[in-house]
PDB file of N, CA and C in Angstrom:
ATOM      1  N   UNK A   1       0.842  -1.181   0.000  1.00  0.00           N
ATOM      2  CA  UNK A   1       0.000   0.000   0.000  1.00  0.00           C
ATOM      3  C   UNK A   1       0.885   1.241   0.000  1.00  0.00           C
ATOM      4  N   UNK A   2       0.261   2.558  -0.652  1.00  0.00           N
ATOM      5  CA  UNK A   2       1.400   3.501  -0.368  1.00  0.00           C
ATOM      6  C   UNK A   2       1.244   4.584   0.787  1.00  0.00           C
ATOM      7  N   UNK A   3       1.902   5.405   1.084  1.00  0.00           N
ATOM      8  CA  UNK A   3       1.927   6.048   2.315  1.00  0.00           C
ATOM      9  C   UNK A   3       1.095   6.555   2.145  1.00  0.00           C
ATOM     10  N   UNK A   4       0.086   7.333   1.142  1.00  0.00           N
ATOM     11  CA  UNK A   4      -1.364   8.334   1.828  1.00  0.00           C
ATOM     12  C   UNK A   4      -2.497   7.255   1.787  1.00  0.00           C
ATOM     13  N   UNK A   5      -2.415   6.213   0.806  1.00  0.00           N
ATOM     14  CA  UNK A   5      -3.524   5.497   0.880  1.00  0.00           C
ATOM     15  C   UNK A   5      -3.494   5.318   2.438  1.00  0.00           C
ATOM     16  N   UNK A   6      -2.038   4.835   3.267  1.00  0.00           N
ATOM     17  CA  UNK A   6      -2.602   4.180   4.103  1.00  0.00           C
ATOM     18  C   UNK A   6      -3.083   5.159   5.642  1.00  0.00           C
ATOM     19  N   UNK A   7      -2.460   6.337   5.258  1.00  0.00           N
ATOM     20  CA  UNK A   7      -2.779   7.203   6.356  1.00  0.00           C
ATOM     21  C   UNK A   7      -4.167   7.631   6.157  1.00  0.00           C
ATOM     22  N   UNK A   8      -4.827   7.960   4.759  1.00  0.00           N
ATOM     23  CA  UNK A   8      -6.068   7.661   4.383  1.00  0.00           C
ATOM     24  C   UNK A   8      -7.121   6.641   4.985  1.00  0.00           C
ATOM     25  N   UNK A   9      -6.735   5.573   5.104  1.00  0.00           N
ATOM     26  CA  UNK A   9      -7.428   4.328   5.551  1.00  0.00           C
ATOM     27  C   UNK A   9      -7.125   4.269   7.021  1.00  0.00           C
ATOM     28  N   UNK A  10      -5.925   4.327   7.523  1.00  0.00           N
ATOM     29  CA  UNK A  10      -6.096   4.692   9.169  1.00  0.00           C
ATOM     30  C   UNK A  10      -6.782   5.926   9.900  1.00  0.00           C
ATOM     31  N   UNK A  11      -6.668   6.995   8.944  1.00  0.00           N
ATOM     32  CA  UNK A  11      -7.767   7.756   9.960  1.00  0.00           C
ATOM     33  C   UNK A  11      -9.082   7.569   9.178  1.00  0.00           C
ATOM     34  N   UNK A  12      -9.380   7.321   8.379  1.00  0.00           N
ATOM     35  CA  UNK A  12     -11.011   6.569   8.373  1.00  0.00           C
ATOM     36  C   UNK A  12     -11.173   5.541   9.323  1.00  0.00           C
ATOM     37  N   UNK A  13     -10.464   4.411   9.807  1.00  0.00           N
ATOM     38  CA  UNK A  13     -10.364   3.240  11.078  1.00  0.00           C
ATOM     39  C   UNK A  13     -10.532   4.107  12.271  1.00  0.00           C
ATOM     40  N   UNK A  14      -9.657   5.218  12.336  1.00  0.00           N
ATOM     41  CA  UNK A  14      -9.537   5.801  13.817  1.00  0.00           C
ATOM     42  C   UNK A  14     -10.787   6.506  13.943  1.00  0.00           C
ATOM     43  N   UNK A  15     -11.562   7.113  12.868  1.00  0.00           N
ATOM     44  CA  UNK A  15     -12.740   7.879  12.961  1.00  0.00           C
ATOM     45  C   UNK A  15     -14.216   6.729  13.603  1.00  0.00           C
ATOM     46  N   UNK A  16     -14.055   5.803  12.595  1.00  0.00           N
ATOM     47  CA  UNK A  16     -15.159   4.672  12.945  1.00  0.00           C
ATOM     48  C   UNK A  16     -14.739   3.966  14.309  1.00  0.00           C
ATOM     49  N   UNK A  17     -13.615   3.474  14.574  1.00  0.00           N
ATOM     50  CA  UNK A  17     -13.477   3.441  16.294  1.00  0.00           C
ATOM     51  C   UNK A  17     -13.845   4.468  17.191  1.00  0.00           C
ATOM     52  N   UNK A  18     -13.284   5.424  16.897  1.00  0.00           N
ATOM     53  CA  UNK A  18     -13.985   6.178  18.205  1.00  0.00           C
ATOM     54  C   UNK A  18     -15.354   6.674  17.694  1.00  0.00           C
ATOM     55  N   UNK A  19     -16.086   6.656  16.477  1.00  0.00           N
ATOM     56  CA  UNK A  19     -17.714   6.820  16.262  1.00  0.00           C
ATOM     57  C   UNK A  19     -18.261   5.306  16.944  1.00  0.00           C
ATOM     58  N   UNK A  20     -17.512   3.833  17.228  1.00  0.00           N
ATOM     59  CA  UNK A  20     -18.194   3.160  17.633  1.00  0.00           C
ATOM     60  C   UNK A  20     -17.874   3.159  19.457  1.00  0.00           C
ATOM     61  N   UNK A  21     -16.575   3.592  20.065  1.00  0.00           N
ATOM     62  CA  UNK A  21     -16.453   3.840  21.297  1.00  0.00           C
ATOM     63  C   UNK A  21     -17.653   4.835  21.527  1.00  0.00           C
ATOM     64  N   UNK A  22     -17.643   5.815  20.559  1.00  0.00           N
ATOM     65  CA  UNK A  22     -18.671   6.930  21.588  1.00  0.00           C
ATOM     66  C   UNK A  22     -20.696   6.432  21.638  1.00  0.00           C
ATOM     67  N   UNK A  23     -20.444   5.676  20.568  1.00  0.00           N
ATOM     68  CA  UNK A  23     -21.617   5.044  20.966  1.00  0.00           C
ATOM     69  C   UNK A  23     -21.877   3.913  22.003  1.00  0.00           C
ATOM     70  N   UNK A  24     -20.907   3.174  22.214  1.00  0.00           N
ATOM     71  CA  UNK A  24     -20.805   2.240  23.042  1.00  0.00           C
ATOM     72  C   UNK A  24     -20.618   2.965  24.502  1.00  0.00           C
ATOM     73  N   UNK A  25     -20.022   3.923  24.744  1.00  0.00           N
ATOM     74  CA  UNK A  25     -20.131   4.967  26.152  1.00  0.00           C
ATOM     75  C   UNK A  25     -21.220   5.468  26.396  1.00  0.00           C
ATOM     76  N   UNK A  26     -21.931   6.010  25.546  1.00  0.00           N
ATOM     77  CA  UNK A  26     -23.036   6.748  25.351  1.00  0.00           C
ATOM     78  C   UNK A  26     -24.630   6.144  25.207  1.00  0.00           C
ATOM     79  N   UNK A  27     -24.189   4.868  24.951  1.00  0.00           N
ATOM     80  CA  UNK A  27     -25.193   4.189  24.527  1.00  0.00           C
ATOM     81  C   UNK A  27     -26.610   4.133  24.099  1.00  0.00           C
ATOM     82  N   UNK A  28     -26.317   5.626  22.978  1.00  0.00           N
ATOM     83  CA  UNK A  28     -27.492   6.148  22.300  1.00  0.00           C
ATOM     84  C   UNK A  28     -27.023   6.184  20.805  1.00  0.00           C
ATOM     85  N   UNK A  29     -27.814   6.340  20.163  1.00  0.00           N
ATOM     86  CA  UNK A  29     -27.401   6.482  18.533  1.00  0.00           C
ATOM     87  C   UNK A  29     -28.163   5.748  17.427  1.00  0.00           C
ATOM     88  N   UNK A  30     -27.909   5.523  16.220  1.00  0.00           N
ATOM     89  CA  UNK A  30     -28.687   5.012  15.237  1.00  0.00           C
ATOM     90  C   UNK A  30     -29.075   3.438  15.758  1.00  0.00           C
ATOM     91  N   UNK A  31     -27.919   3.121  15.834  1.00  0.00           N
ATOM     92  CA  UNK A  31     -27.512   1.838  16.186  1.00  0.00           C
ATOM     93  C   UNK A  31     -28.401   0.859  17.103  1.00  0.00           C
ATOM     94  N   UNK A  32     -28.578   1.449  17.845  1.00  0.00           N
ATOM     95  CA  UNK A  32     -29.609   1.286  18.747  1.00  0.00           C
ATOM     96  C   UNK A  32     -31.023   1.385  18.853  1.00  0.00           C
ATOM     97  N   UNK A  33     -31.583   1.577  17.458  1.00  0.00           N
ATOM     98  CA  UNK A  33     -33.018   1.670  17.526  1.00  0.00           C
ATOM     99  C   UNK A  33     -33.744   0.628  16.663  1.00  0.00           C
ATOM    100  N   UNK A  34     -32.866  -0.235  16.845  1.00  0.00           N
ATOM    101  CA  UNK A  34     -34.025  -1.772  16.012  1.00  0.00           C
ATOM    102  C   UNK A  34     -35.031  -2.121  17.115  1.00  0.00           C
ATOM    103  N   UNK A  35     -36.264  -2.470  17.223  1.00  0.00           N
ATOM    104  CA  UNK A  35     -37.112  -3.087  17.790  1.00  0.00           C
ATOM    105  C   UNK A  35     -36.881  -4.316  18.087  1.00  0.00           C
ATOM    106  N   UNK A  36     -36.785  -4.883  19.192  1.00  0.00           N
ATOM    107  CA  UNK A  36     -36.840  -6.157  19.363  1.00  0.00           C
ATOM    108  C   UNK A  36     -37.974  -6.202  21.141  1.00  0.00           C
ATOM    109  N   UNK A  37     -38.301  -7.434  20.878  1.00  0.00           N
ATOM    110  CA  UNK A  37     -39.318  -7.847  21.607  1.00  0.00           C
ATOM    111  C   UNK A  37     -38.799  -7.311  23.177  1.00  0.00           C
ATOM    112  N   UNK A  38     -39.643  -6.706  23.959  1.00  0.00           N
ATOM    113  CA  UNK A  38     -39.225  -6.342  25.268  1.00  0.00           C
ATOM    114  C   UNK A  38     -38.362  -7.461  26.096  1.00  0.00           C
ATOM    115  N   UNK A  39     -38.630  -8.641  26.166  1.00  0.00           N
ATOM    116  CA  UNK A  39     -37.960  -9.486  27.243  1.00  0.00           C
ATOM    117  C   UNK A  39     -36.430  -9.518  27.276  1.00  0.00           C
ATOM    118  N   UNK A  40     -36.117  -8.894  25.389  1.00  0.00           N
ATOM    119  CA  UNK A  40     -34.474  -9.100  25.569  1.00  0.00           C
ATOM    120  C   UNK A  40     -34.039  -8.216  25.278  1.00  0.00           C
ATOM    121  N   UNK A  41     -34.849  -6.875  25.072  1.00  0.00           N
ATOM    122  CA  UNK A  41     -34.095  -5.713  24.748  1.00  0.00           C
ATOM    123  C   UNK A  41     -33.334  -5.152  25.696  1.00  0.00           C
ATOM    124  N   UNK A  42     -33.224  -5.103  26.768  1.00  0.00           N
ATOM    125  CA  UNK A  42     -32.181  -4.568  27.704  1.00  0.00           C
ATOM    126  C   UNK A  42     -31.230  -5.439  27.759  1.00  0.00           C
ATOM    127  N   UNK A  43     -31.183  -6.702  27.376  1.00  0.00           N
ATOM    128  CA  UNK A  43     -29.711  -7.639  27.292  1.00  0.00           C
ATOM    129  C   UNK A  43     -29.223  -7.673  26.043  1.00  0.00           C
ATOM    130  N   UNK A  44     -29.953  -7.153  24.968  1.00  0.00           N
ATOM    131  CA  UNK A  44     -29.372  -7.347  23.235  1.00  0.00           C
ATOM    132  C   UNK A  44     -28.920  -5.646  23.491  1.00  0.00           C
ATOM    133  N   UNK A  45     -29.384  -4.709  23.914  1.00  0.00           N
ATOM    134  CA  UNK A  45     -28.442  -3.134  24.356  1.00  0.00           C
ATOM    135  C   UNK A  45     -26.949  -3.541  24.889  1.00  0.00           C
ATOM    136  N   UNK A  46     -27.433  -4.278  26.459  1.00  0.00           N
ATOM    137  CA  UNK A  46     -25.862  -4.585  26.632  1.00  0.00           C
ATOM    138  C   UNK A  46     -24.706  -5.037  26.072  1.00  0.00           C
ATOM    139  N   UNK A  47     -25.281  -6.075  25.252  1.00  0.00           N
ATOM    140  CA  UNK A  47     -24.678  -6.917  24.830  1.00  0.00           C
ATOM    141  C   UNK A  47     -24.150  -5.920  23.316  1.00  0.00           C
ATOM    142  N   UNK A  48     -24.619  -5.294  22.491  1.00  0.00           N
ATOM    143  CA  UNK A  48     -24.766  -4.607  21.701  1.00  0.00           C
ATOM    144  C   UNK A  48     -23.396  -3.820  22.214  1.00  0.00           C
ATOM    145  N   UNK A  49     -23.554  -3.196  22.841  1.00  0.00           N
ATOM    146  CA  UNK A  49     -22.377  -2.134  23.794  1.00  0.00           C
ATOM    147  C   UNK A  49     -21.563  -2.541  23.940  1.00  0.00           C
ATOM    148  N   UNK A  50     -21.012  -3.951  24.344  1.00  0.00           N
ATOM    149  CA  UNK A  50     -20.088  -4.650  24.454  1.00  0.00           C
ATOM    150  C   UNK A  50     -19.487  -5.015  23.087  1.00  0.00           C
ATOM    151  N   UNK A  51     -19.967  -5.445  22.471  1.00  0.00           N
ATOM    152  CA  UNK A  51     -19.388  -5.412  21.191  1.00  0.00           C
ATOM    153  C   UNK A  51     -18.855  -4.040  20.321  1.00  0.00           C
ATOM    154  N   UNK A  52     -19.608  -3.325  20.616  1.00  0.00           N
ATOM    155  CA  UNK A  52     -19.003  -1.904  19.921  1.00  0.00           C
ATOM    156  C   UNK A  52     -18.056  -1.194  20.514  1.00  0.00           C
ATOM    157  N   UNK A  53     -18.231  -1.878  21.540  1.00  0.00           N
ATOM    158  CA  UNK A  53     -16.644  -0.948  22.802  1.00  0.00           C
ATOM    159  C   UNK A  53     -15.187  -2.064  22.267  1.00  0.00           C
ATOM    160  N   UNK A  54     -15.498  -3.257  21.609  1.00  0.00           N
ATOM    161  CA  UNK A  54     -14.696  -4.204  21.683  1.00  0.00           C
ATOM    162  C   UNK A  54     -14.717  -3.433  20.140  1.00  0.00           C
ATOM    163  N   UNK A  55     -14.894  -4.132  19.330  1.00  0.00           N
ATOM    164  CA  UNK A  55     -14.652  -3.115  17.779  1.00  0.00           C
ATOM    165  C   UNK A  55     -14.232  -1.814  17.579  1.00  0.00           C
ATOM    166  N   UNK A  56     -14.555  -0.789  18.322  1.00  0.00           N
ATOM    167  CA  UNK A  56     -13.943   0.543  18.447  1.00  0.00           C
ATOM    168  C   UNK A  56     -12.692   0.715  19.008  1.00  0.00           C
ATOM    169  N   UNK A  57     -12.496   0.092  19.835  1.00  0.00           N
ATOM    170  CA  UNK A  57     -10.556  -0.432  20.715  1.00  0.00           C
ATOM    171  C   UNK A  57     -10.053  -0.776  19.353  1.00  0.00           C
ATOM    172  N   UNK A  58     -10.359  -2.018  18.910  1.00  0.00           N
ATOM    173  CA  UNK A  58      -9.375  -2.347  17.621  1.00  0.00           C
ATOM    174  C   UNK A  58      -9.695  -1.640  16.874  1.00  0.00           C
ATOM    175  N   UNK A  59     -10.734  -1.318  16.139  1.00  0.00           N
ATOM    176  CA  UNK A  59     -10.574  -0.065  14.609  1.00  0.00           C
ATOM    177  C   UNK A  59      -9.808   0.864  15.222  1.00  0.00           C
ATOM    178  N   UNK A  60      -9.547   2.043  16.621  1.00  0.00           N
ATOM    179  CA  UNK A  60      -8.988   2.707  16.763  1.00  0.00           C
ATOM    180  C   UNK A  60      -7.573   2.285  17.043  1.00  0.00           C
ATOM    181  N   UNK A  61      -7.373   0.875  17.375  1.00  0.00           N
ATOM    182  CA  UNK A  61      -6.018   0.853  17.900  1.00  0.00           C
ATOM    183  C   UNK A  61      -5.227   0.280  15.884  1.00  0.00           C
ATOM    184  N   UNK A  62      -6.003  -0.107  15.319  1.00  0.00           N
ATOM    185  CA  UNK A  62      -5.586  -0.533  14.307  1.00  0.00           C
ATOM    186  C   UNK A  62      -5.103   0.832  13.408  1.00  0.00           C
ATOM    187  N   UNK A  63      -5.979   1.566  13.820  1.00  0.00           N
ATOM    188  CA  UNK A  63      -6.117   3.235  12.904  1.00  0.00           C
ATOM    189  C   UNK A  63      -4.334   3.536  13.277  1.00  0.00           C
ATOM    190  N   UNK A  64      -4.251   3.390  14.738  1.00  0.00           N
ATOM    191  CA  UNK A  64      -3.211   4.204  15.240  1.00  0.00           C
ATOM    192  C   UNK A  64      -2.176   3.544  14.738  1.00  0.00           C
ATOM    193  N   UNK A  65      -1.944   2.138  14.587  1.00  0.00           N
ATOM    194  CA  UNK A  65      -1.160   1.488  14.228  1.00  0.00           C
ATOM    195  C   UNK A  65      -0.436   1.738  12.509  1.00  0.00           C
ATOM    196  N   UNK A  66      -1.643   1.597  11.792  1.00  0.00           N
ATOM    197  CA  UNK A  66      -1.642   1.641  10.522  1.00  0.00           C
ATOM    198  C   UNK A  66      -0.920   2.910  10.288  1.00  0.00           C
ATOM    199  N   UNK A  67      -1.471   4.209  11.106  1.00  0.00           N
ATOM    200  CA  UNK A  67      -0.913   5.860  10.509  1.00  0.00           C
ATOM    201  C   UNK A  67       0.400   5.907  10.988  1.00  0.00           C
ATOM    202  N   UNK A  68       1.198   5.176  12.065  1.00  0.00           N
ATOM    203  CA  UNK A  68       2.473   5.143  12.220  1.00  0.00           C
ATOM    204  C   UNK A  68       3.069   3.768  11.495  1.00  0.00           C
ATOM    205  N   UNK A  69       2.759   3.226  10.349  1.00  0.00           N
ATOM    206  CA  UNK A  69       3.484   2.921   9.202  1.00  0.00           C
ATOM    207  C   UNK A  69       3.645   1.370   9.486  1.00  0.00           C
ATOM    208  N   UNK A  70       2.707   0.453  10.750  1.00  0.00           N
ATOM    209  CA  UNK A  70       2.438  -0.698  11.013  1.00  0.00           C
ATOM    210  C   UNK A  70       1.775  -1.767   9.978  1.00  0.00           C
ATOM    211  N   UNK A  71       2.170  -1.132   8.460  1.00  0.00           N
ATOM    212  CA  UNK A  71       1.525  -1.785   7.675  1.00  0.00           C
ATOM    213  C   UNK A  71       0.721  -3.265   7.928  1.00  0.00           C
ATOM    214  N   UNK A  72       1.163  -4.049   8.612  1.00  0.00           N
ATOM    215  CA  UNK A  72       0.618  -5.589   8.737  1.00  0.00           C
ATOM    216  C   UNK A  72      -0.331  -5.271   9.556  1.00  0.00           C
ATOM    217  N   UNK A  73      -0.749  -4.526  10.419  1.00  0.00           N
ATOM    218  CA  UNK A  73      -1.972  -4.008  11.275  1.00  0.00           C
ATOM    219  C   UNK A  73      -3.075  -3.820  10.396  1.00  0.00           C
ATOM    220  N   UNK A  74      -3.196  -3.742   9.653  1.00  0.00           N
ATOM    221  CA  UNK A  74      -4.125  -3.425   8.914  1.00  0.00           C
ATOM    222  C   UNK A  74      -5.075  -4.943   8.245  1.00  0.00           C
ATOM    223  N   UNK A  75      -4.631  -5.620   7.939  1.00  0.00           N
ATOM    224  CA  UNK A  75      -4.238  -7.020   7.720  1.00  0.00           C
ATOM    225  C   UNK A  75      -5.383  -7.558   9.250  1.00  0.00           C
ATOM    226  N   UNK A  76      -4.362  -7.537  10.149  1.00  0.00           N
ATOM    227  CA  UNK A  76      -4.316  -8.385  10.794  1.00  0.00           C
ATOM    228  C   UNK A  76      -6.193  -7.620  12.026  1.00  0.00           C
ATOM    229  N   UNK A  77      -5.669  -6.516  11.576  1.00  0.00           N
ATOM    230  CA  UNK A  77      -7.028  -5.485  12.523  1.00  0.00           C
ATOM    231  C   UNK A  77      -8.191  -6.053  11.531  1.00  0.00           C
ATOM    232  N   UNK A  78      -8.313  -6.264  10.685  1.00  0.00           N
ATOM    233  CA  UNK A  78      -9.488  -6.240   9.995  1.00  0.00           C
ATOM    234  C   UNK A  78      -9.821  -7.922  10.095  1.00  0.00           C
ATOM    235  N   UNK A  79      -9.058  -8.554  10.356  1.00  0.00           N
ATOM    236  CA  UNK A  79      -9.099 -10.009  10.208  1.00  0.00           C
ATOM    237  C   UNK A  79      -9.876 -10.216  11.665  1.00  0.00           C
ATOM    238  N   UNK A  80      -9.232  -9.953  12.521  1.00  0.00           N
ATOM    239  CA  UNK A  80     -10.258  -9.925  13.887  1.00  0.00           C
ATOM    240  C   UNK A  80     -11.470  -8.886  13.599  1.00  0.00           C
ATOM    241  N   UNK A  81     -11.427  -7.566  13.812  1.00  0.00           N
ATOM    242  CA  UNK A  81     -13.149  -7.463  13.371  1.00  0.00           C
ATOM    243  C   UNK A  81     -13.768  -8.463  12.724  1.00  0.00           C
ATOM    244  N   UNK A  82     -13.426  -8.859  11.493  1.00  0.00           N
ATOM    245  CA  UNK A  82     -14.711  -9.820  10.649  1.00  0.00           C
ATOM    246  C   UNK A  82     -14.908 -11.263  11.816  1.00  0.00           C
ATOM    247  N   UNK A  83     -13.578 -11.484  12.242  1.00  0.00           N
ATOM    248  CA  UNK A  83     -13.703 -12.487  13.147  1.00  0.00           C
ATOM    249  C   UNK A  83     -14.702 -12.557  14.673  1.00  0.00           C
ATOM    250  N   UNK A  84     -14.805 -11.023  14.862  1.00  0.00           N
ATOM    251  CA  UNK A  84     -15.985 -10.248  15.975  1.00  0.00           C
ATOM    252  C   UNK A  84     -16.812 -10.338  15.748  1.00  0.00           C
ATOM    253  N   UNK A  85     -17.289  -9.923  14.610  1.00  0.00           N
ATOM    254  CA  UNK A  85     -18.578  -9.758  14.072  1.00  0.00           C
ATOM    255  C   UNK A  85     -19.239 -10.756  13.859  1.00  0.00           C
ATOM    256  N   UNK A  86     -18.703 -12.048  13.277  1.00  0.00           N
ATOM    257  CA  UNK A  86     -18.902 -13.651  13.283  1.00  0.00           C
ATOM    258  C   UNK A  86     -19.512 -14.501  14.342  1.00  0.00           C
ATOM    259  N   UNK A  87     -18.440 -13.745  15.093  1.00  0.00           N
ATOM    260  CA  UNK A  87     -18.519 -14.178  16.675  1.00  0.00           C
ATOM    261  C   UNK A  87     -19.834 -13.847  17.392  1.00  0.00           C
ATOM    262  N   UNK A  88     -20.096 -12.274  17.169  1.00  0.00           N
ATOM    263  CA  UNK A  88     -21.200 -12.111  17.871  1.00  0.00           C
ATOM    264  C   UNK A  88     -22.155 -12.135  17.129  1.00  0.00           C
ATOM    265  N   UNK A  89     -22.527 -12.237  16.021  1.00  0.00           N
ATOM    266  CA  UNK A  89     -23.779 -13.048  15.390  1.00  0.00           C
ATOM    267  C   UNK A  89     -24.083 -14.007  16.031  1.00  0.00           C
ATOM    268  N   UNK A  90     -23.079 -14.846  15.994  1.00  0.00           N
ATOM    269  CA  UNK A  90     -23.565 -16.531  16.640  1.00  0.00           C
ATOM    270  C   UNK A  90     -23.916 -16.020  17.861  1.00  0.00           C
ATOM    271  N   UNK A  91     -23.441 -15.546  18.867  1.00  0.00           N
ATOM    272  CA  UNK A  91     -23.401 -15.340  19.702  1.00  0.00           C
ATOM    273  C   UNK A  91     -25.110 -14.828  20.374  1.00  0.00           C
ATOM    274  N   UNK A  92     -25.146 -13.906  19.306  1.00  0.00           N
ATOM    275  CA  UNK A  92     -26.663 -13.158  19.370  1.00  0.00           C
ATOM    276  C   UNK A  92     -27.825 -14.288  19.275  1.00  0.00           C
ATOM    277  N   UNK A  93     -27.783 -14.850  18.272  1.00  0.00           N
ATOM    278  CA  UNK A  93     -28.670 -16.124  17.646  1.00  0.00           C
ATOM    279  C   UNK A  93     -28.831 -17.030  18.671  1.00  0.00           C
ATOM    280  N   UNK A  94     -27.532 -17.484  18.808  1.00  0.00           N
ATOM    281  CA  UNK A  94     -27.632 -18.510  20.205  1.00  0.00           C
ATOM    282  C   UNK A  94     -28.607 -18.333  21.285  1.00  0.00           C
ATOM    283  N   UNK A  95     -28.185 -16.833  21.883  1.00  0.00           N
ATOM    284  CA  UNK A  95     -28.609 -16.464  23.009  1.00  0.00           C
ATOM    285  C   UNK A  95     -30.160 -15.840  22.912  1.00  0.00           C
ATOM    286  N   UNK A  96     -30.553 -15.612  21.862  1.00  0.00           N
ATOM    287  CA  UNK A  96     -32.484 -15.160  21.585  1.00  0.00           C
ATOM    288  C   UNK A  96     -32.816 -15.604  20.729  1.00  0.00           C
ATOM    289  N   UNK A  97     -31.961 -16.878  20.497  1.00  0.00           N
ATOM    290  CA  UNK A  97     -33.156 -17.551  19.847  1.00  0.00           C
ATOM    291  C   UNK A  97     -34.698 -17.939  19.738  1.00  0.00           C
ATOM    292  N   UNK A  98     -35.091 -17.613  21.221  1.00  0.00           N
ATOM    293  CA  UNK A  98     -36.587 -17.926  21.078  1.00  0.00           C
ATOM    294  C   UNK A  98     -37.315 -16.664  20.924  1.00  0.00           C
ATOM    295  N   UNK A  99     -36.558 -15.579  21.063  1.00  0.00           N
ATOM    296  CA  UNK A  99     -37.137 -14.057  20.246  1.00  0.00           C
ATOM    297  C   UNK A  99     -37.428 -14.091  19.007  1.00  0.00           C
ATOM    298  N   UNK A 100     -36.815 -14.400  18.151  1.00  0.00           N
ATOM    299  CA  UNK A 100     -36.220 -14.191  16.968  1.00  0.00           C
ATOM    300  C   UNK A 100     -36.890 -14.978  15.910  1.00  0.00           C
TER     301      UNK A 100
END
């Protein structure tokens, strides 16, 4: 990759980490307004939060990595997100399944 692409692409990472930290602190935002059946909506929020505080650490720590010239961070940051996101699908499904 060359040097602006990638400082390009790390502060777009560092922007979407801390847009998903500040939602995950804040725990208000778009993100948060799917309907789901009352019995599990206060545990699919938490749980929701937890995941976006965990994704926003790495997109931001990957951002930081990448703009000081950690080329393989980039690689390796994005390979765990998709691997998160995987994770907590199943994770979600598993756990409300009888919502759902």
């Amino acid at each position: 990759m060359g040097g602006s692409y990638n400082q390009m692409i790390a502060i777009v990472m560092m922007f979407v980490g801390a847009l998903f930290l500040y939602f995950s602190i804040t725990g208000d935002g778009k993100v948060y307004e799917k309907e789901y059946p009352k019995a599990m909506k206060e545990d699919a929020k938490k749980m929701l939060r937890v995941f976006l505080l965990v994704i926003g650490i790495i997109a931001l720590g990957t951002g930081l990595l990448v703009f000081f010239n950690y080329e393989s961070a980039y690689w390796l940051g994005l390979v765990i997100i998709i691997i998160s996101i995987i994770v907590y699908y199943f994770i979600f499904r598993s756990r409300f399944k009888k919502y759902l």
